[in-house]
N, C-alpha and C. Protein backbone atom coordinates (compact mmCIF):
# COMPACT_ATOMS: atom_id res chain seq x y z
N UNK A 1 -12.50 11.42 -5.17
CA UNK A 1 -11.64 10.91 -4.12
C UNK A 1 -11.60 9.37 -4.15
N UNK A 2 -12.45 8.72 -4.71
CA UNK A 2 -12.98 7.61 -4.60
C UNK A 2 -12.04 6.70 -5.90
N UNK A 3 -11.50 7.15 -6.44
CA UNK A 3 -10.46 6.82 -8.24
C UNK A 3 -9.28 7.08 -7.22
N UNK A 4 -9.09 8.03 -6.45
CA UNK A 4 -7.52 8.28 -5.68
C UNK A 4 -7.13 7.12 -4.69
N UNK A 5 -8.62 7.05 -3.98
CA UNK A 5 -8.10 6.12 -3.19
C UNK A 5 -7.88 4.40 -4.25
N UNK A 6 -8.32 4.54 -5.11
CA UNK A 6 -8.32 2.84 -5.55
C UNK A 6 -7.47 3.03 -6.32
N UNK A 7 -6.71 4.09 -6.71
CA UNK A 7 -5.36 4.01 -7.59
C UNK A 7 -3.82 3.74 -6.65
N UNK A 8 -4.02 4.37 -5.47
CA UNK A 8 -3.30 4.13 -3.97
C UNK A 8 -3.36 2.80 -3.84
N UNK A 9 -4.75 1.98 -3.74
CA UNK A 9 -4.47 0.92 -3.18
C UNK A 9 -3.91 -0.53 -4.45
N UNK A 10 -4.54 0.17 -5.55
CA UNK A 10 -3.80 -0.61 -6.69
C UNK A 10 -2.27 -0.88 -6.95
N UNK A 11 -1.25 0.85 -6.32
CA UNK A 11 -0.26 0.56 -6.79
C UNK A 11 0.40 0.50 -4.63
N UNK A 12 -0.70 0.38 -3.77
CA UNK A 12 0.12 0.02 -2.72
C UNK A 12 0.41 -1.89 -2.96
N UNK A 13 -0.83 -2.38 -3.86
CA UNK A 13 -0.74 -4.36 -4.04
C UNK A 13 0.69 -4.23 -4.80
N UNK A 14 0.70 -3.07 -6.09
CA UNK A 14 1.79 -3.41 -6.67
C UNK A 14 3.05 -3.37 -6.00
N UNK A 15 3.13 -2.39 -4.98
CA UNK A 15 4.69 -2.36 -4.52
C UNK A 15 4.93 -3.49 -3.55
N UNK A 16 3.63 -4.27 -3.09
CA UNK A 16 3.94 -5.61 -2.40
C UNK A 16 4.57 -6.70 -3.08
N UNK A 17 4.07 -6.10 -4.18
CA UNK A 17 4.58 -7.20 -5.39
C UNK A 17 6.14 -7.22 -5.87
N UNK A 18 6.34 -6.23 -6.13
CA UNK A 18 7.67 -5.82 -6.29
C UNK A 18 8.96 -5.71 -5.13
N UNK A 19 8.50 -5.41 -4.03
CA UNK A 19 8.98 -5.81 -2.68
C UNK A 19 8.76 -7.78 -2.28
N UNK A 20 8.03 -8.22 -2.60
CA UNK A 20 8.57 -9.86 -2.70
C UNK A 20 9.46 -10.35 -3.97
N UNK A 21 9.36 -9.49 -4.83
CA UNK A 21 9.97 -9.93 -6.25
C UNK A 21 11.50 -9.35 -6.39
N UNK A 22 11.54 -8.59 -5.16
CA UNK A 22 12.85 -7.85 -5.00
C UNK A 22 12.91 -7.12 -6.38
N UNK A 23 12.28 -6.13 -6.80
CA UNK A 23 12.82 -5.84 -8.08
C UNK A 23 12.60 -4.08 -7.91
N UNK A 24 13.81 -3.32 -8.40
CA UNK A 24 14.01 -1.97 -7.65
C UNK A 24 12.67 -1.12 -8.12
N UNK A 25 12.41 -0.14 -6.97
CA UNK A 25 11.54 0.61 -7.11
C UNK A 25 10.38 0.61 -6.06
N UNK A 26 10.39 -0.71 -5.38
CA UNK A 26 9.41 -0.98 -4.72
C UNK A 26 9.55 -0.01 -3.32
N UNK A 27 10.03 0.22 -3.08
CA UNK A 27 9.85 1.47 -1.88
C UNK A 27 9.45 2.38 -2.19
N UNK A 28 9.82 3.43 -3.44
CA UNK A 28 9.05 4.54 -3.28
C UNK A 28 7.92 4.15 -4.00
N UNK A 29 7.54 3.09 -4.65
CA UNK A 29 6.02 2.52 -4.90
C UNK A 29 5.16 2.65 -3.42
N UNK A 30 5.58 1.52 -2.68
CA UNK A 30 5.21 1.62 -1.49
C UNK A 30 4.67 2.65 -1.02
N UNK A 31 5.50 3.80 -0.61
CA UNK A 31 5.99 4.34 0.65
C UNK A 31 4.74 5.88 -0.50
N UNK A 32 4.51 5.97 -1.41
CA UNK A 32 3.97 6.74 -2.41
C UNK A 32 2.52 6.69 -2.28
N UNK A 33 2.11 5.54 -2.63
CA UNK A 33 0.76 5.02 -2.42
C UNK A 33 0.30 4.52 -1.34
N UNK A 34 1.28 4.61 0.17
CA UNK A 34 1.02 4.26 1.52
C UNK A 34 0.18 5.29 1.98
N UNK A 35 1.26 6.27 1.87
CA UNK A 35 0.93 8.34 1.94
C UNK A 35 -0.54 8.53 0.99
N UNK A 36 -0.55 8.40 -0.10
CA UNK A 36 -1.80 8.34 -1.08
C UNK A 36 -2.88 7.58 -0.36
N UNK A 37 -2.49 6.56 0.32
CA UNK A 37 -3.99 5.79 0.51
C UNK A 37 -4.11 6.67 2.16
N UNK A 38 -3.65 6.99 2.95
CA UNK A 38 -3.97 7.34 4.19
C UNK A 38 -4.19 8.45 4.08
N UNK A 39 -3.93 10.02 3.13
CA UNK A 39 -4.31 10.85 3.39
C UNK A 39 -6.09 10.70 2.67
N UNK A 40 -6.35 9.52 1.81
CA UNK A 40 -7.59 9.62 1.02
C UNK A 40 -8.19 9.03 2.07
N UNK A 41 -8.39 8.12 3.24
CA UNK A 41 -8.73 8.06 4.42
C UNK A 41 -9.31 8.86 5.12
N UNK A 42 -7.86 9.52 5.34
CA UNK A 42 -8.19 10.95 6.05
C UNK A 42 -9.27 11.71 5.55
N UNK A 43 -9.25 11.86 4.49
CA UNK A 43 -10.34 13.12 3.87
C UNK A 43 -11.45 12.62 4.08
N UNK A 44 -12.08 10.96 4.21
CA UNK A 44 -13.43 10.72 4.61
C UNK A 44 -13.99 11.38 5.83
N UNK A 45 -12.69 11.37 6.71
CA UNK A 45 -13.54 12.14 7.73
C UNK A 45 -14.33 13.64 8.14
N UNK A 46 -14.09 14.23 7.04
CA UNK A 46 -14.19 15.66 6.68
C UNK A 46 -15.05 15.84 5.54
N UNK A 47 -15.69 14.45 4.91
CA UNK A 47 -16.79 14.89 3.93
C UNK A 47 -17.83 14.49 4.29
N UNK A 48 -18.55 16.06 3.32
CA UNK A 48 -20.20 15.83 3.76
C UNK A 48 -21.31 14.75 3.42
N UNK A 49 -22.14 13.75 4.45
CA UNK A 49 -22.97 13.04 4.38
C UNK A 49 -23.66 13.15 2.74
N UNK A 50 -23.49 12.70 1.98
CA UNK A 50 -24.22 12.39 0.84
C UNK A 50 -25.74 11.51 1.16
N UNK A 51 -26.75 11.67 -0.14
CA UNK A 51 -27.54 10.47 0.27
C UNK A 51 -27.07 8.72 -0.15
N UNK A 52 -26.23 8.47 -0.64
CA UNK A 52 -25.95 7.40 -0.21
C UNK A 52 -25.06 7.12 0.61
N UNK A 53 -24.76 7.61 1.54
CA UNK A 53 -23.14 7.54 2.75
C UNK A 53 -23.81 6.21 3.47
N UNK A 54 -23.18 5.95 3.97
CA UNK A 54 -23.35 4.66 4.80
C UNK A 54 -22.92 5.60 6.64
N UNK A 55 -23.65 5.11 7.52
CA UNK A 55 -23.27 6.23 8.58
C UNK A 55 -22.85 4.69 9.39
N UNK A 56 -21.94 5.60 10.02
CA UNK A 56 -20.91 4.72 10.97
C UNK A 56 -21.38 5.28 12.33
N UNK A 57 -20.72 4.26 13.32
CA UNK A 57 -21.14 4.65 14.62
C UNK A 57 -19.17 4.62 14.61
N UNK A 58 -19.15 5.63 15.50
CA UNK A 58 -17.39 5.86 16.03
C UNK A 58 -16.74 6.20 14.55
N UNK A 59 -16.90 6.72 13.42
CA UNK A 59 -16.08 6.40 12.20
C UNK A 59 -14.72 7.48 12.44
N UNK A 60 -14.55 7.84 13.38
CA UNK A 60 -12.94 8.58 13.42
C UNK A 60 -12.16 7.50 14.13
N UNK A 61 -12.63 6.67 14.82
CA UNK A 61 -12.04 5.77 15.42
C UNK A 61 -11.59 4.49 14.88
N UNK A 62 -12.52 4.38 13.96
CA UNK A 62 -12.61 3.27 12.85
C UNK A 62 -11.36 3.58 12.13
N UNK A 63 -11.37 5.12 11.12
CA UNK A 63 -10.52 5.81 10.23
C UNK A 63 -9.32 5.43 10.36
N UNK A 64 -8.90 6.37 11.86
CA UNK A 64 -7.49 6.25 12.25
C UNK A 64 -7.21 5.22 12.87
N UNK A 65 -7.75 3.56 13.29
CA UNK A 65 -7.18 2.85 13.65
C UNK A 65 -6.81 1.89 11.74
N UNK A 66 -7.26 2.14 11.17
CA UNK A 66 -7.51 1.59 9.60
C UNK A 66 -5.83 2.25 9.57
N UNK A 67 -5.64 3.56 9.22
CA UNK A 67 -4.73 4.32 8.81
C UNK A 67 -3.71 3.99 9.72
N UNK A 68 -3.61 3.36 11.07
CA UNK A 68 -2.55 3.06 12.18
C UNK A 68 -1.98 1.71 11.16
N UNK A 69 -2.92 0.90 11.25
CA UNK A 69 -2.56 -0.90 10.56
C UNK A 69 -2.25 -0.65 8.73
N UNK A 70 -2.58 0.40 8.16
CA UNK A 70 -2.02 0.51 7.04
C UNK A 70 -0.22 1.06 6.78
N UNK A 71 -0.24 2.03 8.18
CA UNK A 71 1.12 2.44 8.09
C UNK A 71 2.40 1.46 8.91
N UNK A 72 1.63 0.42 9.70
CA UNK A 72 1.96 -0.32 10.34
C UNK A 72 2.61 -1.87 9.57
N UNK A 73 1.55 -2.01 8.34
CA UNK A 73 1.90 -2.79 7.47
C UNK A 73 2.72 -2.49 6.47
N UNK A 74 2.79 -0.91 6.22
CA UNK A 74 3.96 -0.38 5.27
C UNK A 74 5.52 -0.37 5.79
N UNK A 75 5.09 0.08 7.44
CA UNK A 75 6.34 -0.30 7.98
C UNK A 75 7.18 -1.45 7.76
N UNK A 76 6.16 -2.51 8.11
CA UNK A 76 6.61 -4.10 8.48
C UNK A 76 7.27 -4.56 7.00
N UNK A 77 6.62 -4.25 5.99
CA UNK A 77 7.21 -4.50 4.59
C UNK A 77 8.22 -3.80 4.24
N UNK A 78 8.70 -2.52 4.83
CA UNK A 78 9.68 -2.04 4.68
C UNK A 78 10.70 -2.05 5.58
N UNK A 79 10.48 -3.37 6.88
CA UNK A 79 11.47 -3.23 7.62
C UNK A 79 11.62 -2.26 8.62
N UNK A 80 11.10 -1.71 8.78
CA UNK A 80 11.55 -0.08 9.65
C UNK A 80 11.19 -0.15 10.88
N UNK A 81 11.49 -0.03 12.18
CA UNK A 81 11.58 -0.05 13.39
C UNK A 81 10.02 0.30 13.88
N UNK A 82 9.01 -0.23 14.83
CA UNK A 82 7.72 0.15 15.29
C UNK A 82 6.75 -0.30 14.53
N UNK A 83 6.88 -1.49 13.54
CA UNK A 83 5.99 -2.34 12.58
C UNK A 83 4.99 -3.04 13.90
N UNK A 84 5.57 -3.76 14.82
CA UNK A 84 4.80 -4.53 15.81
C UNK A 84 4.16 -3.60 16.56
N UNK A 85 4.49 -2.32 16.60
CA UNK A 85 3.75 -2.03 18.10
C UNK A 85 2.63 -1.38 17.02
N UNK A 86 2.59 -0.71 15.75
CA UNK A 86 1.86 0.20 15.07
C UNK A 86 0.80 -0.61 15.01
N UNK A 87 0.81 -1.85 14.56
CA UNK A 87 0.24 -2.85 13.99
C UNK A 87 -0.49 -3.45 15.42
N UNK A 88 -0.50 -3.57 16.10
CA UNK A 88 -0.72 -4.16 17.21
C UNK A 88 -1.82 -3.16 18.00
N UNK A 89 -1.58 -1.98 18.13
CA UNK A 89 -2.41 -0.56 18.47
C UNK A 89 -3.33 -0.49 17.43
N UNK A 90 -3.19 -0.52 16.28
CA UNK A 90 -4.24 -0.69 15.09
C UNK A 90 -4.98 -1.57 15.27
N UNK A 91 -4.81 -2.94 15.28
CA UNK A 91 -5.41 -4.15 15.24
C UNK A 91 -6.75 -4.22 16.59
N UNK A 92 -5.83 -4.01 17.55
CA UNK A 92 -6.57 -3.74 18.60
C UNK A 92 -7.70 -2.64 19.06
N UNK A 93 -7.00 -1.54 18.36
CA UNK A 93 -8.43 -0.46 17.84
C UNK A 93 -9.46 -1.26 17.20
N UNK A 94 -9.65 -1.51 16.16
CA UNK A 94 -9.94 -2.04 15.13
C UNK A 94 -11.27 -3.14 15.70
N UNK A 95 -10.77 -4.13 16.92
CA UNK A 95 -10.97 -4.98 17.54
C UNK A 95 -12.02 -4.38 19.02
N UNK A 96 -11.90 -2.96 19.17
CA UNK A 96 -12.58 -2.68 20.06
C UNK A 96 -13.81 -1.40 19.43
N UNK A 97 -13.24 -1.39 18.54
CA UNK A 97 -14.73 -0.59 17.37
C UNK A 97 -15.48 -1.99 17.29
N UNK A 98 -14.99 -3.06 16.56
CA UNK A 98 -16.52 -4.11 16.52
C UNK A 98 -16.68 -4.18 17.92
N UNK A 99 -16.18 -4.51 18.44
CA UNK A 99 -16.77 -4.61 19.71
C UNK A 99 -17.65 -3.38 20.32
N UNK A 100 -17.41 -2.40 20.21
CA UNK A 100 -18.52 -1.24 20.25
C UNK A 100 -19.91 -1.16 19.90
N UNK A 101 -19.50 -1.33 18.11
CA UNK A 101 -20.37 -1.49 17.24
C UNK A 101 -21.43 -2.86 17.58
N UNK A 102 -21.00 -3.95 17.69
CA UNK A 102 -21.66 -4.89 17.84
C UNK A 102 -22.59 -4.65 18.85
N UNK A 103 -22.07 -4.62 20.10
CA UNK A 103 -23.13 -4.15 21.62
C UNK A 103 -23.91 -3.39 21.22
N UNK A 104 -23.47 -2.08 20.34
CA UNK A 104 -24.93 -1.04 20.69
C UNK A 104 -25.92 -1.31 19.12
N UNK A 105 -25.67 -2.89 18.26
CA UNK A 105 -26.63 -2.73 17.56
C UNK A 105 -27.49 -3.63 18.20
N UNK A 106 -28.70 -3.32 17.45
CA UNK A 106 -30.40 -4.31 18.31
C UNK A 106 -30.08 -5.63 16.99
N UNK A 107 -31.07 -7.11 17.92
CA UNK A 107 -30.55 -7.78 17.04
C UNK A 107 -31.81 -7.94 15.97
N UNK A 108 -31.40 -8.80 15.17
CA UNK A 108 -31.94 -8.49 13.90
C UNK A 108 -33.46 -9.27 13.71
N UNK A 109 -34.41 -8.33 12.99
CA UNK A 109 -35.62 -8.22 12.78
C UNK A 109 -35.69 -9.56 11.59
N UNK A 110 -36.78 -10.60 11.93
CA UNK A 110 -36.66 -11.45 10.71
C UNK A 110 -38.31 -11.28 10.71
């Protein structure tokens, strides 16, 4: 899952690229590897703890505000109506997980 998601996010840089370069194709680049990177998102939340997982405090909240500001930024590059508010609900998720996270950790042992 881990090659899916970094092939998504390889060819989501490329269709940024091609969407400033104006040069055809860049939407369904985009709009391909937008879908590709958010459903490989998605699936973190549904796999089992390995021994090296890193454990999150809130990580569905984390997930889908990640996946709000990714589709939010696909919007905005593609123009399409609800870029500000997607992006803005994301951001602000996003903004109240650290803020979660931060409060309930102890501070640090030197």
């Amino acid at each position: 899952m881990r090659t899916i998601r970094s092939i998504a996010i390889a060819g989501f840089i490329l269709g940024i690229l091609f969407k400033t370069l104006h040069w055809p194709g860049a939407g369904i680049i985009l709009l391909s590897s937008g879908v590709l990177t958010i459903v490989s998102l998605a699936a973190l939340l549904f796999r089992k703890p390995g021994p090296l997982t890193v454990q999150l405090q809130y990580p569905a909240m984390l997930i889908g505000s990640v996946i709000v500001v990714i589709t939010g930024g696909l919007f905005k590059i593609m123009h399409w109506p609800g870029a500000n508010m997607l992006l803005l609900l994301g951001l602000t998720t996003c903004a109240v997980w650290f803020l979660l996270t931060a409060r309930t950790a102890g501070p640090a042992k030197a």
